[in-house]
C-alpha atoms as a PDB file:
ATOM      1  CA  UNK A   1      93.681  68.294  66.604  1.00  0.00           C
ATOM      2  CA  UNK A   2      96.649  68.492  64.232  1.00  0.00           C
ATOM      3  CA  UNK A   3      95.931  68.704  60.268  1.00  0.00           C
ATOM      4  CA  UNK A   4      98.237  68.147  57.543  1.00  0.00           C
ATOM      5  CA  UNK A   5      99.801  71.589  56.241  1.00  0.00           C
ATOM      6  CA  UNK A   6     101.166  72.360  52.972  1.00  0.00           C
ATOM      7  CA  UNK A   7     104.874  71.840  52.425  1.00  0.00           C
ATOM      8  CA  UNK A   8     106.491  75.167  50.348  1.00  0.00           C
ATOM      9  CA  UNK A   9     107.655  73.559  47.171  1.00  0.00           C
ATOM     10  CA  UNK A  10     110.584  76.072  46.739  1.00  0.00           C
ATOM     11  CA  UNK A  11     111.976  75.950  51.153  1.00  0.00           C
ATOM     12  CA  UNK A  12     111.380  72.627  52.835  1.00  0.00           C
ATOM     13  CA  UNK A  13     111.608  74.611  56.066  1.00  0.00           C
ATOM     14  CA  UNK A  14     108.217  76.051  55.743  1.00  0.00           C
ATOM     15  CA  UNK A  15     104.527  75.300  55.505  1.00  0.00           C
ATOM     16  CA  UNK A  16     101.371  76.689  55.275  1.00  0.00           C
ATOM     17  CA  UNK A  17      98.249  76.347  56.407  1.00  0.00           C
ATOM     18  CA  UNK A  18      94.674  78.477  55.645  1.00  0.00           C
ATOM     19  CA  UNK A  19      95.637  82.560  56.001  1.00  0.00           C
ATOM     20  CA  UNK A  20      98.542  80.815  58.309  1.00  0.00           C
ATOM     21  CA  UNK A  21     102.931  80.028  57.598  1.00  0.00           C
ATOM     22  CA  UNK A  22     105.087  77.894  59.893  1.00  0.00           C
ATOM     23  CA  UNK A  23     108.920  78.902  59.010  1.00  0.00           C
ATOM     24  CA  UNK A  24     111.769  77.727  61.466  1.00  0.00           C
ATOM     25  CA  UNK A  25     114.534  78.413  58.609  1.00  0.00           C
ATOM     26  CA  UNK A  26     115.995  80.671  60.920  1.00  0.00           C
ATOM     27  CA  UNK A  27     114.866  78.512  64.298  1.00  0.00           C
ATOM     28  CA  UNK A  28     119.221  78.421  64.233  1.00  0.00           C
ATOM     29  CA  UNK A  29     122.083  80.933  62.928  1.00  0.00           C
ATOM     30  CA  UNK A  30     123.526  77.489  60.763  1.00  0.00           C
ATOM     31  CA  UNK A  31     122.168  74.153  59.790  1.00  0.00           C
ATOM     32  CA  UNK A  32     122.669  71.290  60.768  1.00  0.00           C
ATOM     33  CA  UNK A  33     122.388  71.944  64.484  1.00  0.00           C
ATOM     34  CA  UNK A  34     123.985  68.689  66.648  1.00  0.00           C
ATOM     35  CA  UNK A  35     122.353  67.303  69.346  1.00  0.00           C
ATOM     36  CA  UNK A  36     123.045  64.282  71.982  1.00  0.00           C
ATOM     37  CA  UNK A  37     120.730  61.555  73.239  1.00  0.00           C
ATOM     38  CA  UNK A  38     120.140  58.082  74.141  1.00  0.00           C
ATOM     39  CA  UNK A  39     119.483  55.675  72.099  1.00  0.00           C
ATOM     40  CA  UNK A  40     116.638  52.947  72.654  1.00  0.00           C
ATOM     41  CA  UNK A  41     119.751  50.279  73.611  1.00  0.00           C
ATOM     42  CA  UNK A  42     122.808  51.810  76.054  1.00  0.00           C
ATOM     43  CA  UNK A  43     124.490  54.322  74.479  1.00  0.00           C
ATOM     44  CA  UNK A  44     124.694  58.070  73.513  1.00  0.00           C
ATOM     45  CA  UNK A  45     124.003  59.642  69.697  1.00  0.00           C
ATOM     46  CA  UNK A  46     125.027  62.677  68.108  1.00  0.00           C
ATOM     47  CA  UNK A  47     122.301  63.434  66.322  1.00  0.00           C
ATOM     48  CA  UNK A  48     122.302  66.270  63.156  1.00  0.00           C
ATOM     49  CA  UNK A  49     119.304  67.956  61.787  1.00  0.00           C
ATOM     50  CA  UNK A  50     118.872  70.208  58.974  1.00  0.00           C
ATOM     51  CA  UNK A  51     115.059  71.177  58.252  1.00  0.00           C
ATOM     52  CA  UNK A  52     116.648  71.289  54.628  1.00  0.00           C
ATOM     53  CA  UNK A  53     118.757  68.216  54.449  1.00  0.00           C
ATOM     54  CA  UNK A  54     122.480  68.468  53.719  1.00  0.00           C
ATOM     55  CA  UNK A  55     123.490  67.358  57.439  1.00  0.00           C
ATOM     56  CA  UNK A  56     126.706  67.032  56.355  1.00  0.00           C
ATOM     57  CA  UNK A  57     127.382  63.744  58.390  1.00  0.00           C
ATOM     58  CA  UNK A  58     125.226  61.482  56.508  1.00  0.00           C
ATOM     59  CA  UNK A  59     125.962  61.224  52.652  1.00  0.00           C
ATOM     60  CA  UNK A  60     122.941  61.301  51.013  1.00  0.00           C
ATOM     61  CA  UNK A  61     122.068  65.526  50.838  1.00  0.00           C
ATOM     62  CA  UNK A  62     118.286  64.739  51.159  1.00  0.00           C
ATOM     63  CA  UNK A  63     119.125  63.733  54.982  1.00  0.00           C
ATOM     64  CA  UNK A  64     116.952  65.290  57.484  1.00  0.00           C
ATOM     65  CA  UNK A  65     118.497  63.616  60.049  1.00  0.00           C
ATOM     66  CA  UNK A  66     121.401  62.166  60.735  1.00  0.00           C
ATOM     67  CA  UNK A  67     122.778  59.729  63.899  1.00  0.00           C
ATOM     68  CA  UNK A  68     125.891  58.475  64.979  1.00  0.00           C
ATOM     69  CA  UNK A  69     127.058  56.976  68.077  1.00  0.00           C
ATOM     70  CA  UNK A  70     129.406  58.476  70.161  1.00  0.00           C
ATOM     71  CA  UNK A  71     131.797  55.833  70.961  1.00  0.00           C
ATOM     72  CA  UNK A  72     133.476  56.529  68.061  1.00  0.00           C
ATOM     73  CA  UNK A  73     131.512  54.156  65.574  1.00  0.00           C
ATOM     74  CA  UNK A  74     132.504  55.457  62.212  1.00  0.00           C
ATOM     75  CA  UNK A  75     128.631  54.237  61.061  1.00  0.00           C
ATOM     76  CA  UNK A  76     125.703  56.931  60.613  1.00  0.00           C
ATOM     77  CA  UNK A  77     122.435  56.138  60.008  1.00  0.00           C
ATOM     78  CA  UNK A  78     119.890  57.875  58.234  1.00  0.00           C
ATOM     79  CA  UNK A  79     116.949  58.772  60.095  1.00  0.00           C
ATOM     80  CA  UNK A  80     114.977  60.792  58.118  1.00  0.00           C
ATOM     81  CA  UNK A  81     114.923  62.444  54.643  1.00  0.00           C
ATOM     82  CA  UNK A  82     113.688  65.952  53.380  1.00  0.00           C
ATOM     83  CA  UNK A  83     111.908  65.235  50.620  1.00  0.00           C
ATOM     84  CA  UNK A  84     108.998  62.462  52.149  1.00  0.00           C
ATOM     85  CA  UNK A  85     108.073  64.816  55.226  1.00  0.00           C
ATOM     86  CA  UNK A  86     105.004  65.677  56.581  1.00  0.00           C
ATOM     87  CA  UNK A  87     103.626  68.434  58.554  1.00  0.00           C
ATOM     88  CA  UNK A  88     100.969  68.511  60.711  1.00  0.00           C
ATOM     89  CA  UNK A  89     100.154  71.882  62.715  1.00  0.00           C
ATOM     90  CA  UNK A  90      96.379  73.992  63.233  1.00  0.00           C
ATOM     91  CA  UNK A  91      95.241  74.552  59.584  1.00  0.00           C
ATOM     92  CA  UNK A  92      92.502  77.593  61.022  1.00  0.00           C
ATOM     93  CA  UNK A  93      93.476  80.595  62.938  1.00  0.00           C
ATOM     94  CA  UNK A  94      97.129  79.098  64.141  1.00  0.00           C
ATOM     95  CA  UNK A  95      98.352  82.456  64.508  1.00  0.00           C
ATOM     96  CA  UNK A  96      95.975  83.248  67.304  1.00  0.00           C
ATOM     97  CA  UNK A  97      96.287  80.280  69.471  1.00  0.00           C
ATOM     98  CA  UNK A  98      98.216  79.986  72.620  1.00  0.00           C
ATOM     99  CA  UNK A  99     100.063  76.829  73.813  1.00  0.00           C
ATOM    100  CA  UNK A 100     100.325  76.088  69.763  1.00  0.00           C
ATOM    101  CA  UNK A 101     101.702  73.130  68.626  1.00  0.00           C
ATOM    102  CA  UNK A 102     103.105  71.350  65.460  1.00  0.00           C
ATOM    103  CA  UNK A 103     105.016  68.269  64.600  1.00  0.00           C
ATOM    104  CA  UNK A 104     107.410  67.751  61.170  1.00  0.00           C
ATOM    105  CA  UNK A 105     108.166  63.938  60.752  1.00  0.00           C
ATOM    106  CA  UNK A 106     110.801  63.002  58.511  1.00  0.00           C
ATOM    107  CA  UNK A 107     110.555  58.663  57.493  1.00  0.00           C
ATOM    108  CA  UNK A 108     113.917  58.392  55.769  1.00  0.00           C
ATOM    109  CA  UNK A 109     113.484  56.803  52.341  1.00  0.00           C
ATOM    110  CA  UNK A 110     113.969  52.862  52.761  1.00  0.00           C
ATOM    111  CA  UNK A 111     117.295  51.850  50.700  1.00  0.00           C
ATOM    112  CA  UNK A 112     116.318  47.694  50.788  1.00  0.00           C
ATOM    113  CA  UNK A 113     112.698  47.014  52.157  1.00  0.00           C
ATOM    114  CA  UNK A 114     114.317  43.753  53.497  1.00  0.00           C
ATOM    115  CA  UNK A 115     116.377  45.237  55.803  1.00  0.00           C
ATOM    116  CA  UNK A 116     114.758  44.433  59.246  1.00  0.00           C
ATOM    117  CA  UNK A 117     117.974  45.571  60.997  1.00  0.00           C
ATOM    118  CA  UNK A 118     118.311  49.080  61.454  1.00  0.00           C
ATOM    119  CA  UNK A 119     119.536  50.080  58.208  1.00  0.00           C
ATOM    120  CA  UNK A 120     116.559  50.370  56.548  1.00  0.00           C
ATOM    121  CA  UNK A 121     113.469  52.554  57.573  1.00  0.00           C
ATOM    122  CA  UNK A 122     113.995  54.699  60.470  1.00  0.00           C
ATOM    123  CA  UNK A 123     111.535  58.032  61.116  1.00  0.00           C
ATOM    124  CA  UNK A 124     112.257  61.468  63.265  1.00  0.00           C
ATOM    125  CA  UNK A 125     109.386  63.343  64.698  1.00  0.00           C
ATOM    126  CA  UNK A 126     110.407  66.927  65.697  1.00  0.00           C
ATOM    127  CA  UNK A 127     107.325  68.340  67.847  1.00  0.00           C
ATOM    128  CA  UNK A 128     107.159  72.186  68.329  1.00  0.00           C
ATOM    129  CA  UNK A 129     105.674  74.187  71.625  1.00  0.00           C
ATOM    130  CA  UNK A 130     105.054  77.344  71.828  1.00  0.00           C
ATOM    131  CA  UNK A 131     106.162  78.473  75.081  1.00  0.00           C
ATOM    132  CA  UNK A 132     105.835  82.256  76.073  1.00  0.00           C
ATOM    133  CA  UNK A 133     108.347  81.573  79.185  1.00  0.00           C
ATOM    134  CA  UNK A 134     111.251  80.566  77.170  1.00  0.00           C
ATOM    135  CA  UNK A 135     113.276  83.155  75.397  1.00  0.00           C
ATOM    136  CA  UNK A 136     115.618  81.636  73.035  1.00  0.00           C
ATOM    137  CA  UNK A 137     114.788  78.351  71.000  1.00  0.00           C
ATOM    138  CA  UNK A 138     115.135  75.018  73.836  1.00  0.00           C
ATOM    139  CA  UNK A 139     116.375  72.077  71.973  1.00  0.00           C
ATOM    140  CA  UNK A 140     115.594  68.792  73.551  1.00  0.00           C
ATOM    141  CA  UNK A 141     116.671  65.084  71.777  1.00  0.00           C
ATOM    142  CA  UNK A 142     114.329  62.668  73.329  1.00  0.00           C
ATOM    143  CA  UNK A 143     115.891  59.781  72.249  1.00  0.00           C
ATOM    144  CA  UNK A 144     115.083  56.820  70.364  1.00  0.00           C
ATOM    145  CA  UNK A 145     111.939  54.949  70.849  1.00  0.00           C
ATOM    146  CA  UNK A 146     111.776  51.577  70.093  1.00  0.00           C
ATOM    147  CA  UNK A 147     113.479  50.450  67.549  1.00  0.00           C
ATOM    148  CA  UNK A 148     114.579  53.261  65.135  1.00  0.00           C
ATOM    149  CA  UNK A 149     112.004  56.600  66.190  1.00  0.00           C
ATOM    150  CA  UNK A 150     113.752  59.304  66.920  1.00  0.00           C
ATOM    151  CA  UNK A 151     112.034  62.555  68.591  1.00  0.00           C
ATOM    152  CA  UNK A 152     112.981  66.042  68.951  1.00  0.00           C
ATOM    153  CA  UNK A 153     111.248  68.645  70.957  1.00  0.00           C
ATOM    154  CA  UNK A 154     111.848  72.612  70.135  1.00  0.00           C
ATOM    155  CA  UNK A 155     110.083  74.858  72.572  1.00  0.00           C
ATOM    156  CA  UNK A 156     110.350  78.801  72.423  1.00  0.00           C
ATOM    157  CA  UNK A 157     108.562  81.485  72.386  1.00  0.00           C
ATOM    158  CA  UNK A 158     109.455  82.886  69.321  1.00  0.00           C
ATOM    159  CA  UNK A 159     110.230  79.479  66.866  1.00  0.00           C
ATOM    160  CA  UNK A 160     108.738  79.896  63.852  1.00  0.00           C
ATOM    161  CA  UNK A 161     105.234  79.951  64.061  1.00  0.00           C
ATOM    162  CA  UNK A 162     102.232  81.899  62.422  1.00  0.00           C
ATOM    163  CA  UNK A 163     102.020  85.422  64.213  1.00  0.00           C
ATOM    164  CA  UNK A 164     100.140  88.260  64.034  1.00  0.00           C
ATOM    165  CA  UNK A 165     102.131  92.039  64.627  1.00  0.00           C
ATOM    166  CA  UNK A 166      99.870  93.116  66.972  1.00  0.00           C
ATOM    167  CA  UNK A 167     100.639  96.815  65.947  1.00  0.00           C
ATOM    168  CA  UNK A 168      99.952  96.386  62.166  1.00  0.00           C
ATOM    169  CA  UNK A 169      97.920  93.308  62.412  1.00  0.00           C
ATOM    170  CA  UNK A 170      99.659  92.036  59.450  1.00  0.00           C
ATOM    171  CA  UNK A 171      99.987  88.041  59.487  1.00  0.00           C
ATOM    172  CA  UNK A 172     103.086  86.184  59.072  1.00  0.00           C
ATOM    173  CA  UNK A 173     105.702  84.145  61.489  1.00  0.00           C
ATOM    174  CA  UNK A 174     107.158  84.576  64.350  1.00  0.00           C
ATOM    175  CA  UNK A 175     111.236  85.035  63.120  1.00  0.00           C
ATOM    176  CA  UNK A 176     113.015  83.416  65.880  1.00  0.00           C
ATOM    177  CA  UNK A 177     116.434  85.117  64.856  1.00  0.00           C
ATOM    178  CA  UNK A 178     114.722  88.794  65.447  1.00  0.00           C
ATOM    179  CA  UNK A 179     111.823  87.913  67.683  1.00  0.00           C
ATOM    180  CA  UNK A 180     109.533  89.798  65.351  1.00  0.00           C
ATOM    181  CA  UNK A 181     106.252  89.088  63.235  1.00  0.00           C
ATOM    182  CA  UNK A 182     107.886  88.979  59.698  1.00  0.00           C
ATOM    183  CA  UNK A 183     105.124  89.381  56.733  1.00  0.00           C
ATOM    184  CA  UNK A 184     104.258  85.842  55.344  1.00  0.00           C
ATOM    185  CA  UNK A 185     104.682  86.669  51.879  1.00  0.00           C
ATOM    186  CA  UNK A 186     108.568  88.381  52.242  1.00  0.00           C
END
């Protein structure tokens, strides 16, 4: 069962559980990375993330996410903000699991409760698995559920989650730019 983890207050790309850190600031060489999917009616999305906002696309900097379609549309659409989101991961012992999971969602901050249409709430889920098998970071955009819920999957071995140097035994993350167990507290 997934808890709620502890958000850092100084890098919105990390978390923290008990004795545990989830980090995925370096899950890419540069933020935002751009991804393509379906939406939930025909058509294809670019879709930006940046774990720390500032997609670039969208103009508000607290922007988590960020869709457009592809067509050519000149509209984007907000789908999640920084500063709301939530993690969820394995508060105990994380960093001695196998097949770990966690999930960041990012609800974008409402601009006009009335809006029923599209433009107002909207919510990305970005689930993490921990898969010995694959290498480098797999990026997969789901798509869009029903009506504005966007999901992201990120599978890797190595993708930012707690770790344990099995040499020094010293607990931190896995760093998925090196590969290696990098102390939590660096």
């Amino acid at each position: 069962m997934l808890q709620f983890i502890t958000i850092d207050r100084k890098n919105p790309c990390r978390a923290y559980g008990n004795a545990s850190v989830y980090d995925i600031t370096n899950l890419v060489k540069e933020w935002p990375i751009t991804l393509q999917g379906p939406g939930f009616s025909a058509g294809e999305y670019n879709y930006w993330w940046s774990c720390a906002g500032k997609t670039q696309y969208c103009e508000d900097i607290d922007t988590a996410v960020c869709q457009q379609r592809i067509d050519g549309s000149p509209v984007r659409f907000n789908a999640g903000n920084v500063s709301p989101q939530l993690w969820f991961g394995l508060f105990n012992g994380a960093a001695f699991q196998t097949n770990l999971t966690w999930d960041i969602m990012y609800p974008n901050l409402q601009s006009d409760p009335k809006l029923i249409d599209g433009t107002g709430i909207r919510v990305t889920v970005v689930h993490f698995i921990v898969d010995p098998n694959i290498e480098k970071p797999l990026f997969t955009m789901n798509g869009e559920n029903k009506y504005t819920e966007y999901s992201i999957t990120v599978r890797g071995k190595c993708i930012g989650q707690p770790a344990v140097n099995q040499t020094t035994f010293v607990q931190g993350y896995c760093d998925p730019q090196t590969g290696q167990v990098v102390p939590a507290h660096q």
